[in-house]
Protein backbone atom coordinates (compact mmCIF):
# COMPACT_ATOMS: atom_id res chain seq x y z
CA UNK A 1 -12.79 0.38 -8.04
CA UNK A 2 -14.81 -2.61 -9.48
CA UNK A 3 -15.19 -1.90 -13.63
CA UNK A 4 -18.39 -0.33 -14.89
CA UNK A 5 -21.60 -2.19 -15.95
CA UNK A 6 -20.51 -3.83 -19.49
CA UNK A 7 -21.88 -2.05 -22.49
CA UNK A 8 -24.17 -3.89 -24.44
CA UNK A 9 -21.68 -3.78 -27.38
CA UNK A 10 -19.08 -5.09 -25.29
CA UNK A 11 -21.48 -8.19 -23.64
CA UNK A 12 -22.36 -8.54 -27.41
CA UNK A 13 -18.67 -8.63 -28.58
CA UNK A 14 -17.56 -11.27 -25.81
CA UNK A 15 -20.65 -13.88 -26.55
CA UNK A 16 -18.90 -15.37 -29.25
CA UNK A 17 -15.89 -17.13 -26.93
CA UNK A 18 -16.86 -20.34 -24.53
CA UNK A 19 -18.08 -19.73 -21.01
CA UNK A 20 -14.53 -20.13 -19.35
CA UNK A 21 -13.05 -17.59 -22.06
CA UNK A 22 -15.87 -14.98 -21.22
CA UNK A 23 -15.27 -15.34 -18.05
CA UNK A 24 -11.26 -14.82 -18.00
CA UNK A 25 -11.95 -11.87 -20.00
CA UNK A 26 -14.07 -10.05 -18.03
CA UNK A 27 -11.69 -11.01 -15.09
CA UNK A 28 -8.91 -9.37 -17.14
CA UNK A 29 -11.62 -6.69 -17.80
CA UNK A 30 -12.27 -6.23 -14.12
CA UNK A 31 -7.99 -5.98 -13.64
CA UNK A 32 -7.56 -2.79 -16.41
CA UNK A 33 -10.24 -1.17 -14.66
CA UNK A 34 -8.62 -1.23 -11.14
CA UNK A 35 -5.14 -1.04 -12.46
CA UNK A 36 -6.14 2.13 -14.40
CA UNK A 37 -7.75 3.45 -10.82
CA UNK A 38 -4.53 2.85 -8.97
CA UNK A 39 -2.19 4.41 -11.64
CA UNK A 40 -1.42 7.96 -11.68
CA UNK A 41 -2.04 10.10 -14.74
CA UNK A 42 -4.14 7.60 -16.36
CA UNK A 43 -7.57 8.86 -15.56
CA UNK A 44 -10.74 7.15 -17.03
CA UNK A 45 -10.94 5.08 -19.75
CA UNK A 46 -13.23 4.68 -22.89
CA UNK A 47 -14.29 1.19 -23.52
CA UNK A 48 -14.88 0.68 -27.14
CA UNK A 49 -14.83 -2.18 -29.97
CA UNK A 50 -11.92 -2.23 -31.78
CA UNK A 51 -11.95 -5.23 -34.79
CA UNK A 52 -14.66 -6.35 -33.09
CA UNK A 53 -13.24 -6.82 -29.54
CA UNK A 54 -13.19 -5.07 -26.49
CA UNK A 55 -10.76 -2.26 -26.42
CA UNK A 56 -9.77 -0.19 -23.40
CA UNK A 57 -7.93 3.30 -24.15
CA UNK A 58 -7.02 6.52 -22.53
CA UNK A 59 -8.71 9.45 -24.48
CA UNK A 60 -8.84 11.78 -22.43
CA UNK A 61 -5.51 11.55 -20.65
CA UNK A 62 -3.59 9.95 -24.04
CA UNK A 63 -1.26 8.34 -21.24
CA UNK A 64 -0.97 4.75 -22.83
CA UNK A 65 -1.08 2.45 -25.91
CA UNK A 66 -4.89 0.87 -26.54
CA UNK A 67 -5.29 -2.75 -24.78
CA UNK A 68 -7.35 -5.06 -26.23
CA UNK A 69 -8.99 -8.66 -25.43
CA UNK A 70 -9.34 -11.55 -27.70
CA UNK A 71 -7.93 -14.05 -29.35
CA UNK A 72 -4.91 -15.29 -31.51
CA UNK A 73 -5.22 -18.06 -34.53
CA UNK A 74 -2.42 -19.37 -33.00
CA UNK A 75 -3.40 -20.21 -29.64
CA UNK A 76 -7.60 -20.38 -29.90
CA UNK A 77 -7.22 -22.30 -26.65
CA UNK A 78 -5.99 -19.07 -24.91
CA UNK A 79 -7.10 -15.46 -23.95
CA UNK A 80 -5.13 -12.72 -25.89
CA UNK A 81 -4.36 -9.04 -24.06
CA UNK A 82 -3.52 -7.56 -27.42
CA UNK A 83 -1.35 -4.47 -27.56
CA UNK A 84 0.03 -2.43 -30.66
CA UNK A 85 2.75 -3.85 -32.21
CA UNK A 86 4.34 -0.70 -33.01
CA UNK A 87 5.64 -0.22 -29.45
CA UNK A 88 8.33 -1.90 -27.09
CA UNK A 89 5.81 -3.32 -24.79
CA UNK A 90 5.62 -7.20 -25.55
CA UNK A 91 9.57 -7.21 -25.60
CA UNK A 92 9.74 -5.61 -22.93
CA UNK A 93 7.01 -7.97 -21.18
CA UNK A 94 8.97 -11.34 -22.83
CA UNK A 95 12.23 -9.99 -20.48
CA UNK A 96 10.68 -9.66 -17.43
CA UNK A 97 7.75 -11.84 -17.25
CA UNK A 98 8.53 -14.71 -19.61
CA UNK A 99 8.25 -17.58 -16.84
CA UNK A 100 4.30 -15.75 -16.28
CA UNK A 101 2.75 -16.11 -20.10
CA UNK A 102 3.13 -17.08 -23.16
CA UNK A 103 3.41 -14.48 -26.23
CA UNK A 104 2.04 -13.90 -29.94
CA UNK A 105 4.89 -12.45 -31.75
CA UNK A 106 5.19 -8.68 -30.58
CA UNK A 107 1.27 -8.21 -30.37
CA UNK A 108 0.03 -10.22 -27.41
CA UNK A 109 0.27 -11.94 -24.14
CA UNK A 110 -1.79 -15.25 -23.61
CA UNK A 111 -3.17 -16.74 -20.38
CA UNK A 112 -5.04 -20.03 -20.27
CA UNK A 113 -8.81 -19.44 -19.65
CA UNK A 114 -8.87 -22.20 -16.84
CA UNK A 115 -5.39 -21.72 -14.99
CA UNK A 116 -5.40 -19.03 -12.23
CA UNK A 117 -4.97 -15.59 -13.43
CA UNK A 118 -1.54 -14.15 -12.53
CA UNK A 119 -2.91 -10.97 -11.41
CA UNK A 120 0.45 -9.23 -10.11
CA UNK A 121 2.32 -9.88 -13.20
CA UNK A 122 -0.58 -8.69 -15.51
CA UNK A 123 -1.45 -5.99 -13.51
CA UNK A 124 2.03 -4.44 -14.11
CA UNK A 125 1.94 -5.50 -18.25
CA UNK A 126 -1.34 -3.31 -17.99
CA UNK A 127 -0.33 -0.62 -16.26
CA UNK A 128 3.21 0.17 -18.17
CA UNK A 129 0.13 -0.03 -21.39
CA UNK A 130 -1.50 2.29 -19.58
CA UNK A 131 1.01 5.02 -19.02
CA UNK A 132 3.26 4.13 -22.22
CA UNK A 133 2.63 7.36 -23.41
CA UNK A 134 4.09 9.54 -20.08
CA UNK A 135 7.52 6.81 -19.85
CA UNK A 136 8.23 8.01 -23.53
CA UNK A 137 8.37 11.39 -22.92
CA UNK A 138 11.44 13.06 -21.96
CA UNK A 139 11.68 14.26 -18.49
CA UNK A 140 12.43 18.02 -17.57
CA UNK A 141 16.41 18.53 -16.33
């Protein structure tokens, strides 16, 4: 599944990074679309602005934790996948993918806008955001 046409809002939001910025995150765009496609029990997503950045979330199935794309102060060189501090996700990311990206505090993973996006890696940070919701809930005995 390729993503949707880009709401105006969205295209509005993203005009404000350089060229190779925009374009890394509407690749990382493209990759939450298809990963939320191939992922069971996420169903579609809204596409929203969230402090003025693109913001992907799963309304209607209220499966995962809100993704969004930016940037950090930190690191202005670098595109941001935010995600909500308040859960275990960037820890958990920092174990198993720490040779992959670099990290902002317990909010964000950063990629380089011009080095190759790691697609496998990110694709399974996005989809455990995705479905953080289902993994917390206690399974049946």
């Amino acid at each position: 599944m390729l993503a949707p046409p880009l709401p105006p809002a969205i295209e509005q939001a993203l005009t404000r990074y350089s060229e190779p910025m925009r374009q890394r995150l509407l690749d990382i765009r493209e990759l939450i679309f298809v990963t939320a496609s191939e992922t069971t029990g996420v169903g579609p997503l809204t596409e929203t602005l969230k402090w003025g950045e693109p913001a992907y979330l799963t309304e209607a199935s209220r499966s995962g934790s809100t993704i969004r794309l930016g940037m950090v102060r930190s690191a202005p060189d670098k595109c941001a996948v935010l995600f909500n501090c308040q859960t275990t996700l960037i820890d958990t990311f920092r174990a198993h993918f720490a040779d992959d990206f670099t990290f902002d505090g317990n909010r964000a993973l950063l990629l380089p806008a011009a080095s190759p996006l790691p697609a496998a890696p990110l694709a399974l940070c996005l989809r455990a955001a995705l479905t953080y919701h289902l993994a917390q809930k206690p399974r049946p005995r």
